[in-house]
C-alpha atoms as a PDB file:
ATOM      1  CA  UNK A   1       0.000   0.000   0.000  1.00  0.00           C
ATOM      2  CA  UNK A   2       1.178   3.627  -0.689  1.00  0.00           C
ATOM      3  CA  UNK A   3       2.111   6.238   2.222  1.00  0.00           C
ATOM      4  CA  UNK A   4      -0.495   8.649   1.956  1.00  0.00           C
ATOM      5  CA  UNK A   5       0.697  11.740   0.839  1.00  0.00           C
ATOM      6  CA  UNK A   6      -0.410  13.151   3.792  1.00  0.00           C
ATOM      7  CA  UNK A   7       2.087  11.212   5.760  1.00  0.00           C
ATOM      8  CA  UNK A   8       5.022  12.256   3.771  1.00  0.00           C
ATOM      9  CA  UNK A   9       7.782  14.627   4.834  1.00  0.00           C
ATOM     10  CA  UNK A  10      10.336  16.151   2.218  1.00  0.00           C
ATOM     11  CA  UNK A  11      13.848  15.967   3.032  1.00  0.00           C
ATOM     12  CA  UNK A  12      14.168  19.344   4.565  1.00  0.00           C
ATOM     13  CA  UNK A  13      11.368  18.612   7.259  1.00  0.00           C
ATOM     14  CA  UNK A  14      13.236  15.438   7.807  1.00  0.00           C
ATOM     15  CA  UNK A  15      16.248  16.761   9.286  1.00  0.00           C
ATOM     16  CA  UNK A  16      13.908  17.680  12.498  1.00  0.00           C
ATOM     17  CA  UNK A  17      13.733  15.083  15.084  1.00  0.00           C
ATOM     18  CA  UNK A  18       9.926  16.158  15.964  1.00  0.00           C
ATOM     19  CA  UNK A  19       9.035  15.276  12.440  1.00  0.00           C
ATOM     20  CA  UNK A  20      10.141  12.109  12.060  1.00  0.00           C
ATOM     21  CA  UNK A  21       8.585  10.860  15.220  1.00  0.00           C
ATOM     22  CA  UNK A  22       4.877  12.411  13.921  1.00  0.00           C
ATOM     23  CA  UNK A  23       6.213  10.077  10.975  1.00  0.00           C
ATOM     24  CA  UNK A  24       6.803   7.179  12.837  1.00  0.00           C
ATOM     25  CA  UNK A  25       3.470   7.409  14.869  1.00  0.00           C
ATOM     26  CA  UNK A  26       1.464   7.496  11.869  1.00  0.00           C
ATOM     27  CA  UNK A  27       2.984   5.621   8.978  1.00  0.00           C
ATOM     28  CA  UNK A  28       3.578   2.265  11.699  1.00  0.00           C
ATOM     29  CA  UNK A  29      -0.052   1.719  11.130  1.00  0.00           C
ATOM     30  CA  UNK A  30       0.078   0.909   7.474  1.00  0.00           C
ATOM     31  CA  UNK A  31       3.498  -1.296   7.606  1.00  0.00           C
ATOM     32  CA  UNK A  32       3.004  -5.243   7.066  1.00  0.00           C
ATOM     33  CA  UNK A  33       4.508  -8.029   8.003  1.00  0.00           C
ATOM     34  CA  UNK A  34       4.176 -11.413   8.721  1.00  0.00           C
ATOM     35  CA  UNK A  35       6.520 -13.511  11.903  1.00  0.00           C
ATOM     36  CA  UNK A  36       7.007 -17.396  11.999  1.00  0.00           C
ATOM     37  CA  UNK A  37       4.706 -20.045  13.497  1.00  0.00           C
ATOM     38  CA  UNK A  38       7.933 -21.694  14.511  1.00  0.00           C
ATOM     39  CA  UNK A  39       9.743 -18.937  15.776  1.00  0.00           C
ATOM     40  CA  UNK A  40       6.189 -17.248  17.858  1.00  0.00           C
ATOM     41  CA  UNK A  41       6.932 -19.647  20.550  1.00  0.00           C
ATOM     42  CA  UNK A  42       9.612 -17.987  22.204  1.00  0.00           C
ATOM     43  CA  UNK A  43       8.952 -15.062  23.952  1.00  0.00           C
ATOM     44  CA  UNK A  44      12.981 -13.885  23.933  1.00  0.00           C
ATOM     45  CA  UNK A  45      12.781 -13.158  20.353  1.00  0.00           C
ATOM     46  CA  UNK A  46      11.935 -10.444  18.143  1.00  0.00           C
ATOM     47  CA  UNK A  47      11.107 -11.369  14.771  1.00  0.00           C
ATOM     48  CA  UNK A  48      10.225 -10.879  11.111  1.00  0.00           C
ATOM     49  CA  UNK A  49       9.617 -10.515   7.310  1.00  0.00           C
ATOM     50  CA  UNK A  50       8.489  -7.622   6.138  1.00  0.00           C
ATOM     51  CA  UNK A  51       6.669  -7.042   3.170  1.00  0.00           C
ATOM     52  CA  UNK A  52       6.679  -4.099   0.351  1.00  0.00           C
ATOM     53  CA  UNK A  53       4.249  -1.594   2.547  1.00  0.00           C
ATOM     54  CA  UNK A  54       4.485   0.908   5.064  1.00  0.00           C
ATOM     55  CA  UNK A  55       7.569   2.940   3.904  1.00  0.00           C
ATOM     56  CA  UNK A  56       8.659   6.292   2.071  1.00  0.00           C
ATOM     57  CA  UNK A  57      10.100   5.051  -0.862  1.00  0.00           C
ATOM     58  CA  UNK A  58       8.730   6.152  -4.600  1.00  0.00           C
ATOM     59  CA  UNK A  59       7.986   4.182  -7.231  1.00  0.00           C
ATOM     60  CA  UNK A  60       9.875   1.306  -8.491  1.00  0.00           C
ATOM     61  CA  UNK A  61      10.894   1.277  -5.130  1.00  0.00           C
ATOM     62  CA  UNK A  62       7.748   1.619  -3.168  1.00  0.00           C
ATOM     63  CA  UNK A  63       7.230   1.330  -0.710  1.00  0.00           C
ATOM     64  CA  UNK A  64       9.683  -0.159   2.535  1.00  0.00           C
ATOM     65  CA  UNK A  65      12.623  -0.977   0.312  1.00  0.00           C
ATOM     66  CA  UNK A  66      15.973  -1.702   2.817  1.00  0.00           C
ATOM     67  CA  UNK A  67      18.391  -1.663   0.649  1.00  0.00           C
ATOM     68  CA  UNK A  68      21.133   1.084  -0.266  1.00  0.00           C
ATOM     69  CA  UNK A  69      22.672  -0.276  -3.081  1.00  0.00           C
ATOM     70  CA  UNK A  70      19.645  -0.206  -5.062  1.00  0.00           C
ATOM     71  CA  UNK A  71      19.409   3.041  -6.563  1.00  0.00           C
ATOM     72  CA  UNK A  72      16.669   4.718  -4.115  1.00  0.00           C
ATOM     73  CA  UNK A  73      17.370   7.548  -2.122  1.00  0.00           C
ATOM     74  CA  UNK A  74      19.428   7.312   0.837  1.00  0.00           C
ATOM     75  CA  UNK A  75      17.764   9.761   3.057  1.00  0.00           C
ATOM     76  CA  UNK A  76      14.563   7.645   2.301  1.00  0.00           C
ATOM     77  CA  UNK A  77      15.970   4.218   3.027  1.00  0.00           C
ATOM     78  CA  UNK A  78      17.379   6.082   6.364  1.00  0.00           C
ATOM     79  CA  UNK A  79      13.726   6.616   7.361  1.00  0.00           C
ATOM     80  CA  UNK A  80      12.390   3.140   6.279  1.00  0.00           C
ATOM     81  CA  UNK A  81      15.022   1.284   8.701  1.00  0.00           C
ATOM     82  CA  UNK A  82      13.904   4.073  11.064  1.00  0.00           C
ATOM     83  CA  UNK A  83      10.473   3.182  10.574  1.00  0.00           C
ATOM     84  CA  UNK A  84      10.930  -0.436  10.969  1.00  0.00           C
ATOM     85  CA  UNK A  85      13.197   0.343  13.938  1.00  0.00           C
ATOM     86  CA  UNK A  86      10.313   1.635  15.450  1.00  0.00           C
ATOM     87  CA  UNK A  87       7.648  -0.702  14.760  1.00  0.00           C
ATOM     88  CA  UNK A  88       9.652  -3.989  16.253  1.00  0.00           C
ATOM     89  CA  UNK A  89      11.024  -1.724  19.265  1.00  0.00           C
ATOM     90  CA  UNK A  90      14.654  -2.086  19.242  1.00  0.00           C
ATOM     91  CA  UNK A  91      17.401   0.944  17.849  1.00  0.00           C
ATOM     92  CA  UNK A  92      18.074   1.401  14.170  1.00  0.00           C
ATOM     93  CA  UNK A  93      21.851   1.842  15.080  1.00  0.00           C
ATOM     94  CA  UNK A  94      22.518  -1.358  16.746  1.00  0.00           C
ATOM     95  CA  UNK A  95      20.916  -3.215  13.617  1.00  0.00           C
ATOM     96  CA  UNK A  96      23.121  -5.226  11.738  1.00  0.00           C
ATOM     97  CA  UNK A  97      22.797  -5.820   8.065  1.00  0.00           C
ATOM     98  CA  UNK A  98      25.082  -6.930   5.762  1.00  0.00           C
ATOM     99  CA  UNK A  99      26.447  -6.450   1.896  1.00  0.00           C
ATOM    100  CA  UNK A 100      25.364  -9.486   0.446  1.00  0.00           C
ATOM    101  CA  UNK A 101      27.829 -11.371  -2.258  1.00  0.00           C
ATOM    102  CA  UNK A 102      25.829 -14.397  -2.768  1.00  0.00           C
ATOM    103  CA  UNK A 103      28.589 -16.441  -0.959  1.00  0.00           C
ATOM    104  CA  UNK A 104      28.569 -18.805   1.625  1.00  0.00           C
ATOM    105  CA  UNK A 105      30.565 -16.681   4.068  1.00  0.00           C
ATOM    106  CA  UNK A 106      29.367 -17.002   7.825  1.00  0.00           C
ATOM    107  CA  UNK A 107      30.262 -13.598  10.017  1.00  0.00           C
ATOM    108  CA  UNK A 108      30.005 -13.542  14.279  1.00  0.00           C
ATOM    109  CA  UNK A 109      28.151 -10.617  14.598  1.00  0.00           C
ATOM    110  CA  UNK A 110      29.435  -9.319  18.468  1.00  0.00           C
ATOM    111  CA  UNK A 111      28.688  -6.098  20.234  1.00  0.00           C
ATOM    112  CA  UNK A 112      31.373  -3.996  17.872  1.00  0.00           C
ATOM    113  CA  UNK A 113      29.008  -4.478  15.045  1.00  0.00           C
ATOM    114  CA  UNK A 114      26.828  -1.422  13.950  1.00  0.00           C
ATOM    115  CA  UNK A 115      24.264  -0.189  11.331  1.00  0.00           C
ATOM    116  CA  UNK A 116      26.712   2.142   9.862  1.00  0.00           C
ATOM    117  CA  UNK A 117      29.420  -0.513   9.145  1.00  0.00           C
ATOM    118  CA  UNK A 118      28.020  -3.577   7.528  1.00  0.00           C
ATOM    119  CA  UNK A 119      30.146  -6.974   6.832  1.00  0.00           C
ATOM    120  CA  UNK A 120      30.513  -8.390   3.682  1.00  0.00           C
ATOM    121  CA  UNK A 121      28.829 -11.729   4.034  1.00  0.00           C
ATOM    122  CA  UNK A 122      25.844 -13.939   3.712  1.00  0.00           C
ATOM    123  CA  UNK A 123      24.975 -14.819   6.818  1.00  0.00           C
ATOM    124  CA  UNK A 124      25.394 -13.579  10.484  1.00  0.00           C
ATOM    125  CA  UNK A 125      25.217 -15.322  13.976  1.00  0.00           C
ATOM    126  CA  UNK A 126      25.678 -14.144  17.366  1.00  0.00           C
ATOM    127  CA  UNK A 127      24.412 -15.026  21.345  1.00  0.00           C
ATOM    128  CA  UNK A 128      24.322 -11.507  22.243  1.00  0.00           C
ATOM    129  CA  UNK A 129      21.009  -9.510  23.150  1.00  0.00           C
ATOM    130  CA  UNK A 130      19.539  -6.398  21.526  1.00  0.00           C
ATOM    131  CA  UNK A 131      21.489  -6.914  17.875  1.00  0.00           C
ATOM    132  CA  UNK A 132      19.002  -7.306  15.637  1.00  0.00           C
ATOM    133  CA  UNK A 133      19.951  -9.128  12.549  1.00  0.00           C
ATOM    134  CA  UNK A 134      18.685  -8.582   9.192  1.00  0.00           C
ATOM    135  CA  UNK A 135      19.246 -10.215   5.700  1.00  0.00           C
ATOM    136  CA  UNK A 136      17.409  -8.410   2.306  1.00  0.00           C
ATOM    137  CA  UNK A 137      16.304 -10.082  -0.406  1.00  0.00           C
ATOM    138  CA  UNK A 138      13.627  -9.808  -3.793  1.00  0.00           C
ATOM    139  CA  UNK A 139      13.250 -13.113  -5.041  1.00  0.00           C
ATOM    140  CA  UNK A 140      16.029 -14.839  -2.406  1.00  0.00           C
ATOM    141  CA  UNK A 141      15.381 -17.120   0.997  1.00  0.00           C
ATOM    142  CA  UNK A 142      15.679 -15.218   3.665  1.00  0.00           C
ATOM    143  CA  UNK A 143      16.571 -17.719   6.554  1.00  0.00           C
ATOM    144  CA  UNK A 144      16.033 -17.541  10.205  1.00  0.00           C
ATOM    145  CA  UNK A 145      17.807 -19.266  12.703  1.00  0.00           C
ATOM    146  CA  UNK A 146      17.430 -20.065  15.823  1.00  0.00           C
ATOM    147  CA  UNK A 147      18.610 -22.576  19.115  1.00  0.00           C
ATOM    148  CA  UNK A 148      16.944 -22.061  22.479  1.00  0.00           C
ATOM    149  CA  UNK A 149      19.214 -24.083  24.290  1.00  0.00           C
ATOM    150  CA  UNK A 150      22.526 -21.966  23.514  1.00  0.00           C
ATOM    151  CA  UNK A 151      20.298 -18.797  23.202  1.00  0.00           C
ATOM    152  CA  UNK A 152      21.744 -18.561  19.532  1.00  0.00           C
ATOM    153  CA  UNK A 153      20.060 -16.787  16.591  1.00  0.00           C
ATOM    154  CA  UNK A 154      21.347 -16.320  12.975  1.00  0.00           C
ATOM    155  CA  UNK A 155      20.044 -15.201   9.309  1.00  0.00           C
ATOM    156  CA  UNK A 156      21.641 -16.138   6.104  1.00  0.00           C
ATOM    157  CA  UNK A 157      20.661 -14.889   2.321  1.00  0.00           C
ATOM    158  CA  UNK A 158      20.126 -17.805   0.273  1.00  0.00           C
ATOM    159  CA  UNK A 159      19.759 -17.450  -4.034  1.00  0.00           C
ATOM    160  CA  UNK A 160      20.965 -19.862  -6.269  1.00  0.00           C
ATOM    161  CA  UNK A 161      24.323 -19.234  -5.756  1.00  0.00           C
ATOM    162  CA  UNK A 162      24.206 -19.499  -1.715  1.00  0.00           C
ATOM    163  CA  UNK A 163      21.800 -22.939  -2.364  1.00  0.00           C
ATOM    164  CA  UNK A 164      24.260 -24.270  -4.865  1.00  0.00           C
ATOM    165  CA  UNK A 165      27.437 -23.349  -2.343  1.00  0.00           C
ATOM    166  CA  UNK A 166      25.517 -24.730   0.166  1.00  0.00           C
ATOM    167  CA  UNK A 167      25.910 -21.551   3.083  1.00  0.00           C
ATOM    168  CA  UNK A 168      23.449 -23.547   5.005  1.00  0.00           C
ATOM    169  CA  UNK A 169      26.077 -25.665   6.060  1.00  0.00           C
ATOM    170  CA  UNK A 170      28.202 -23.169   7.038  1.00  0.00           C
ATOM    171  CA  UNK A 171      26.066 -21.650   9.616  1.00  0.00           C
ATOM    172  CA  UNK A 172      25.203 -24.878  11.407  1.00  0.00           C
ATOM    173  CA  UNK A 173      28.498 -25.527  11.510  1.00  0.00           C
ATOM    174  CA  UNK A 174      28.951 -21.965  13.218  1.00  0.00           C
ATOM    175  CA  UNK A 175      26.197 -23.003  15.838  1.00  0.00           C
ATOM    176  CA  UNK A 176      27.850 -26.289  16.062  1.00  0.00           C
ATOM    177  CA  UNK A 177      31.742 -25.095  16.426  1.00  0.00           C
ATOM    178  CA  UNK A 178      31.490 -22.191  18.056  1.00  0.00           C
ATOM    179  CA  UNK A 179      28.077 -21.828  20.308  1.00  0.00           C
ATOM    180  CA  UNK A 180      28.255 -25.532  21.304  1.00  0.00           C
ATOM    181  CA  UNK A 181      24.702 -26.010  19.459  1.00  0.00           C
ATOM    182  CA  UNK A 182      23.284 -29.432  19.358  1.00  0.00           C
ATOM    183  CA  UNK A 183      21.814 -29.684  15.753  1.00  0.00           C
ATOM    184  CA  UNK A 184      18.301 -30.743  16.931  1.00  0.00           C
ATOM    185  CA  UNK A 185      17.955 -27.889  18.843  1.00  0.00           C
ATOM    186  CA  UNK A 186      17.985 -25.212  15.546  1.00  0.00           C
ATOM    187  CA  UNK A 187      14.867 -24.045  14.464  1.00  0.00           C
ATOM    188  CA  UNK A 188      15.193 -22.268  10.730  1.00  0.00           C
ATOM    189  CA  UNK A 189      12.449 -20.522   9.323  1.00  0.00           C
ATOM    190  CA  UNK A 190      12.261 -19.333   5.617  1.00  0.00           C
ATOM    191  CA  UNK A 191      11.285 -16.696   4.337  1.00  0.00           C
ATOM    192  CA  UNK A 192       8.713 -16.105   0.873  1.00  0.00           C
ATOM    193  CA  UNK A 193      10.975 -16.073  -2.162  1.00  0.00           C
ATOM    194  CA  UNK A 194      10.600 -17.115  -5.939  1.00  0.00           C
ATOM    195  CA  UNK A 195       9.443 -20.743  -6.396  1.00  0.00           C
ATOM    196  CA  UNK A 196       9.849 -23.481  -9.236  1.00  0.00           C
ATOM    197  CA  UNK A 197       6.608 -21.907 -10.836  1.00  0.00           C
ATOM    198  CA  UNK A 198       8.808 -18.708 -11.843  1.00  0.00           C
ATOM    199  CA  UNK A 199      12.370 -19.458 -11.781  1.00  0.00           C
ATOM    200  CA  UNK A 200      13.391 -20.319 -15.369  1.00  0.00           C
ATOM    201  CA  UNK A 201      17.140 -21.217 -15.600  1.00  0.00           C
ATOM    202  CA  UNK A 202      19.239 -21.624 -18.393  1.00  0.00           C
ATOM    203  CA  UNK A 203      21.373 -24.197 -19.760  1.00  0.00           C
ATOM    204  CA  UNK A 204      24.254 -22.765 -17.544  1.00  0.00           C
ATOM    205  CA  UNK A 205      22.658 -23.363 -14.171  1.00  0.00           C
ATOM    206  CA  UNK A 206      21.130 -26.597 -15.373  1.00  0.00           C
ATOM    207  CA  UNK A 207      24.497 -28.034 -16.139  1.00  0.00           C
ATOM    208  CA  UNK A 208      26.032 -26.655 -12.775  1.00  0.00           C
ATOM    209  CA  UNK A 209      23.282 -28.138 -11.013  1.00  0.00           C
ATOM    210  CA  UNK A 210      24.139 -31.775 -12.710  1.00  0.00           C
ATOM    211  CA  UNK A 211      27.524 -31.333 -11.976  1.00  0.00           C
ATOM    212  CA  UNK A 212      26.697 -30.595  -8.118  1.00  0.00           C
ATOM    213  CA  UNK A 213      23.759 -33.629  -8.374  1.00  0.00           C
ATOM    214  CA  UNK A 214      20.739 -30.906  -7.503  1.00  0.00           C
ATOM    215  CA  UNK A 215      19.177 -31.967 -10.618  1.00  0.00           C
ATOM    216  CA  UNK A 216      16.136 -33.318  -8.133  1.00  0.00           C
ATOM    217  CA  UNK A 217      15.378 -29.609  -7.749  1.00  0.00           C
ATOM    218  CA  UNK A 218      14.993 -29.167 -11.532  1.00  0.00           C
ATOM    219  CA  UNK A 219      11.939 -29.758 -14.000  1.00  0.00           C
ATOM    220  CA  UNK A 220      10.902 -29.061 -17.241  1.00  0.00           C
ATOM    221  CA  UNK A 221       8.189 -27.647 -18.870  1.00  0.00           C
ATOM    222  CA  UNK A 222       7.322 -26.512 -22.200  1.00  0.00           C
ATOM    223  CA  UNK A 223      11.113 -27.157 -23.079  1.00  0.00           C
ATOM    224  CA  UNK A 224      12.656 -24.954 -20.189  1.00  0.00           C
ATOM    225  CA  UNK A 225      13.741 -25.967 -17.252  1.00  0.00           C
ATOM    226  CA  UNK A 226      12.821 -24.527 -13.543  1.00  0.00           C
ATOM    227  CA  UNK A 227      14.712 -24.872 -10.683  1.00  0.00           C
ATOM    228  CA  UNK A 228      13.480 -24.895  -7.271  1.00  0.00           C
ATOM    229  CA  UNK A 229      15.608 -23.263  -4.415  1.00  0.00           C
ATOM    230  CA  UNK A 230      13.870 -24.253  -1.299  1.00  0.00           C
ATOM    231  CA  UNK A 231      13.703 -28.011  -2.496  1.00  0.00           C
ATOM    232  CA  UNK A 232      17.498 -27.517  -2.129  1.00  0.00           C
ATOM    233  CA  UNK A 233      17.345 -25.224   0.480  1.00  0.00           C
ATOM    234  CA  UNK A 234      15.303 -28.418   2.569  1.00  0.00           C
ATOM    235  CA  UNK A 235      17.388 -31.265   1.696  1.00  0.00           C
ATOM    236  CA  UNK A 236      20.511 -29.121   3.133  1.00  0.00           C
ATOM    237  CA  UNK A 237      19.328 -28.658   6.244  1.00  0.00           C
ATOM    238  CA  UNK A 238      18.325 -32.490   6.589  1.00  0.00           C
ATOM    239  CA  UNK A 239      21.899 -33.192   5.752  1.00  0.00           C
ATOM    240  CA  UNK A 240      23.000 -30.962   8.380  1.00  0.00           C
ATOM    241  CA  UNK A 241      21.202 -32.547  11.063  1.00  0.00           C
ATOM    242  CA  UNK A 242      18.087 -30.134  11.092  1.00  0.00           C
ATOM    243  CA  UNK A 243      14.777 -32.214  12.313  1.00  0.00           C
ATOM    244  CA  UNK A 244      12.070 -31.963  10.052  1.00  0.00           C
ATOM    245  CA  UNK A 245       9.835 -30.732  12.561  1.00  0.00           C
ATOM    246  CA  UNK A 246      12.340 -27.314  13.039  1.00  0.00           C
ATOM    247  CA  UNK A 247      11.995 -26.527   9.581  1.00  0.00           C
ATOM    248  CA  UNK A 248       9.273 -24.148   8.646  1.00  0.00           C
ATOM    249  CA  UNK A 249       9.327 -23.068   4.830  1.00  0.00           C
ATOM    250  CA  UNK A 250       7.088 -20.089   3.251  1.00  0.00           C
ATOM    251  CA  UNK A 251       4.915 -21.313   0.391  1.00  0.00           C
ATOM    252  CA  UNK A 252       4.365 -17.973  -0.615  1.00  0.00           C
ATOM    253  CA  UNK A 253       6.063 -16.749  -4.339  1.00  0.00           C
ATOM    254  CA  UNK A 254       7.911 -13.774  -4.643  1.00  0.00           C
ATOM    255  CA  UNK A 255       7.796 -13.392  -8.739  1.00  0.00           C
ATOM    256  CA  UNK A 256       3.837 -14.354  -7.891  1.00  0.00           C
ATOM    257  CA  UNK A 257       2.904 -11.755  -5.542  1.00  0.00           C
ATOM    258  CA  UNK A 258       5.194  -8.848  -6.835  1.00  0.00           C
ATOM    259  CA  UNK A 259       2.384  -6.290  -5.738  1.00  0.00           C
ATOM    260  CA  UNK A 260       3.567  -8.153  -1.755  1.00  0.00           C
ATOM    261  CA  UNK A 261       7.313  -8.262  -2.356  1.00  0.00           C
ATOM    262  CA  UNK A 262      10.104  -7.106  -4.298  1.00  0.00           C
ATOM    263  CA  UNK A 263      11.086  -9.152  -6.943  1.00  0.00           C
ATOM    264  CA  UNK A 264      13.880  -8.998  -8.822  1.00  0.00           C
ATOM    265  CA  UNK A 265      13.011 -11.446 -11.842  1.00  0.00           C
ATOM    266  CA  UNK A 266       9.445  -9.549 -12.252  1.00  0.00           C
ATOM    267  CA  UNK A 267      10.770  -6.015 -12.499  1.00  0.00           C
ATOM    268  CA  UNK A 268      14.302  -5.739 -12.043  1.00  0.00           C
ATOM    269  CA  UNK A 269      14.852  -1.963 -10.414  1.00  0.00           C
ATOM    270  CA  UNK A 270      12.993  -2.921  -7.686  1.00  0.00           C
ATOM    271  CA  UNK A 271      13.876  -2.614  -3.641  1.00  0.00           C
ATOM    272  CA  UNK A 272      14.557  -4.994  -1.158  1.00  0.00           C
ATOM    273  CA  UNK A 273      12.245  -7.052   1.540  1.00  0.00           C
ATOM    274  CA  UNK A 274      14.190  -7.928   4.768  1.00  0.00           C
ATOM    275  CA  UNK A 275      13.934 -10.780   7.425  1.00  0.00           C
ATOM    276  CA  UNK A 276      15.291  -9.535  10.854  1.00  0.00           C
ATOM    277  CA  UNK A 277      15.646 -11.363  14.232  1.00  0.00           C
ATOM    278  CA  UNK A 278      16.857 -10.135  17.987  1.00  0.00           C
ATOM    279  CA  UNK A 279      17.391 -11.924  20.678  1.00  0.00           C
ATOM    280  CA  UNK A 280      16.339 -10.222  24.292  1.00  0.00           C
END
């Protein structure tokens, strides 16, 4: 849904504190979101995924878009993570988000971490209170982690590439090797993101994902092939020791509902959605 116009302040009024706080009061109402069955039964936490609505940003960007590197304006994207800030109660500065290279790198988030500084990863993990973490995506999984008995909580971004490099691995093995996580204690929750309906790959990916033996997460119709990410995305975190019953997936399509979320394969210039998690 669009900020009504109403609720808008120009750049200028947004250098006053007093106006961005009228902001805040009234645009909260019209923000949406949606939080984990899974992830609702623990009262520590703070959790989850936001959707395209309740922000400042114009058109193709409209209307919460996260993300800096996208082409939106700064000041804007400032106010959305302000926004948000607001809405799930914890401070925009201690947030920690990341600049996402489709890797599989794993970074220990710890109390030097900061809004203004973020790592150059794909997934983030720490045991200490009041950091939220946050992962963007528009058409990616957006993962959730989460062990009660360690008090441990991570998020990972997860395309094709992090799928096919397997980054899920990596971050158990972070809960595992340096939390002292027991592997049926994760829960992982996953986020909406483009499904096998949408994602047409070419020849390209379906040879790399032969020569990795995901072709179970390909099919073919009408002569193309489709792969499907969270098929992958599942079987991973079997293989890592992840119980079936911790494992909550979104059956919700990104490409599908592009009027819901960003998605990069429907319209290209486009923002970013965001899964976020605290622990408290």
């Amino acid at each position: 849904m669009q900020t009504p116009k109403a609720f808008r302040i120009n750049a200028k009024d947004s250098q006053s504190k007093d106006a961005l706080f009228i902001k805040l009061r009234k645009v909260g109402y019209y923000m949406k979101f949606y939080q984990s069955k899974l992830l609702n039964n623990y009262a520590n936490l703070t959790h989850a995924f936001t959707t395209k609505s309740g922000g400042e940003s114009l058109a193709p960007y409209s209307s919460l878009n996260l993300a800096f590197h996208v082409g939106d304006n700064p000041l804007t994207v400032q106010i959305n993570h302000e926004l948000l800030a607001k809405k799930l109660s914890y401070e925009k500065r201690t947030l920690v988000h990341m600049k996402q290279i489709h890797s599989n790198i794993v970074k220990i988030v710890t109390q030097n971490d900061n809004f203004d500084a973020p790592p150059t990863c794909d997934a983030l993990i720490t045991n200490k209170k009041n950091i939220p973490l946050m992962v963007m995506v528009a058409d990616c999984s957006a993962l959730l982690f989460y062990d009660d008995v360690q008090k441990v909580i991570a998020v990972a971004h997860a395309g094709r590439a992090g799928a096919f490099q397997n980054i899920i691995k990596n971050v158990v093995s972070s809960f595992v090797e340096n939390f002292h996580s027991n592997r049926e204690d994760i829960r992982v929750s996953i986020g909406a993101n483009i499904g096998a309906c949408c994602y047409e790959v070419g020849d390209e990916v379906y040879e790399e994902a032969k020569k990795l033996e995901l072709e179970y997460a390909l099919h073919k119709k009408n002569g193309r092939y489709y792969l499907d990410v969270n098929k992958i995305l599942k079987t991973q975190l079997l293989e890592a020791g992840i119980e079936t019953n911790n494992i909550e997936i979104s059956d919700e399509c990104s490409c599908c509902l592009r009027e819901k979320y960003f998605s990069y394969r429907a319209d290209g210039i486009t923002g970013r959605f965001c899964g976020v998690l605290m622990l408290h």
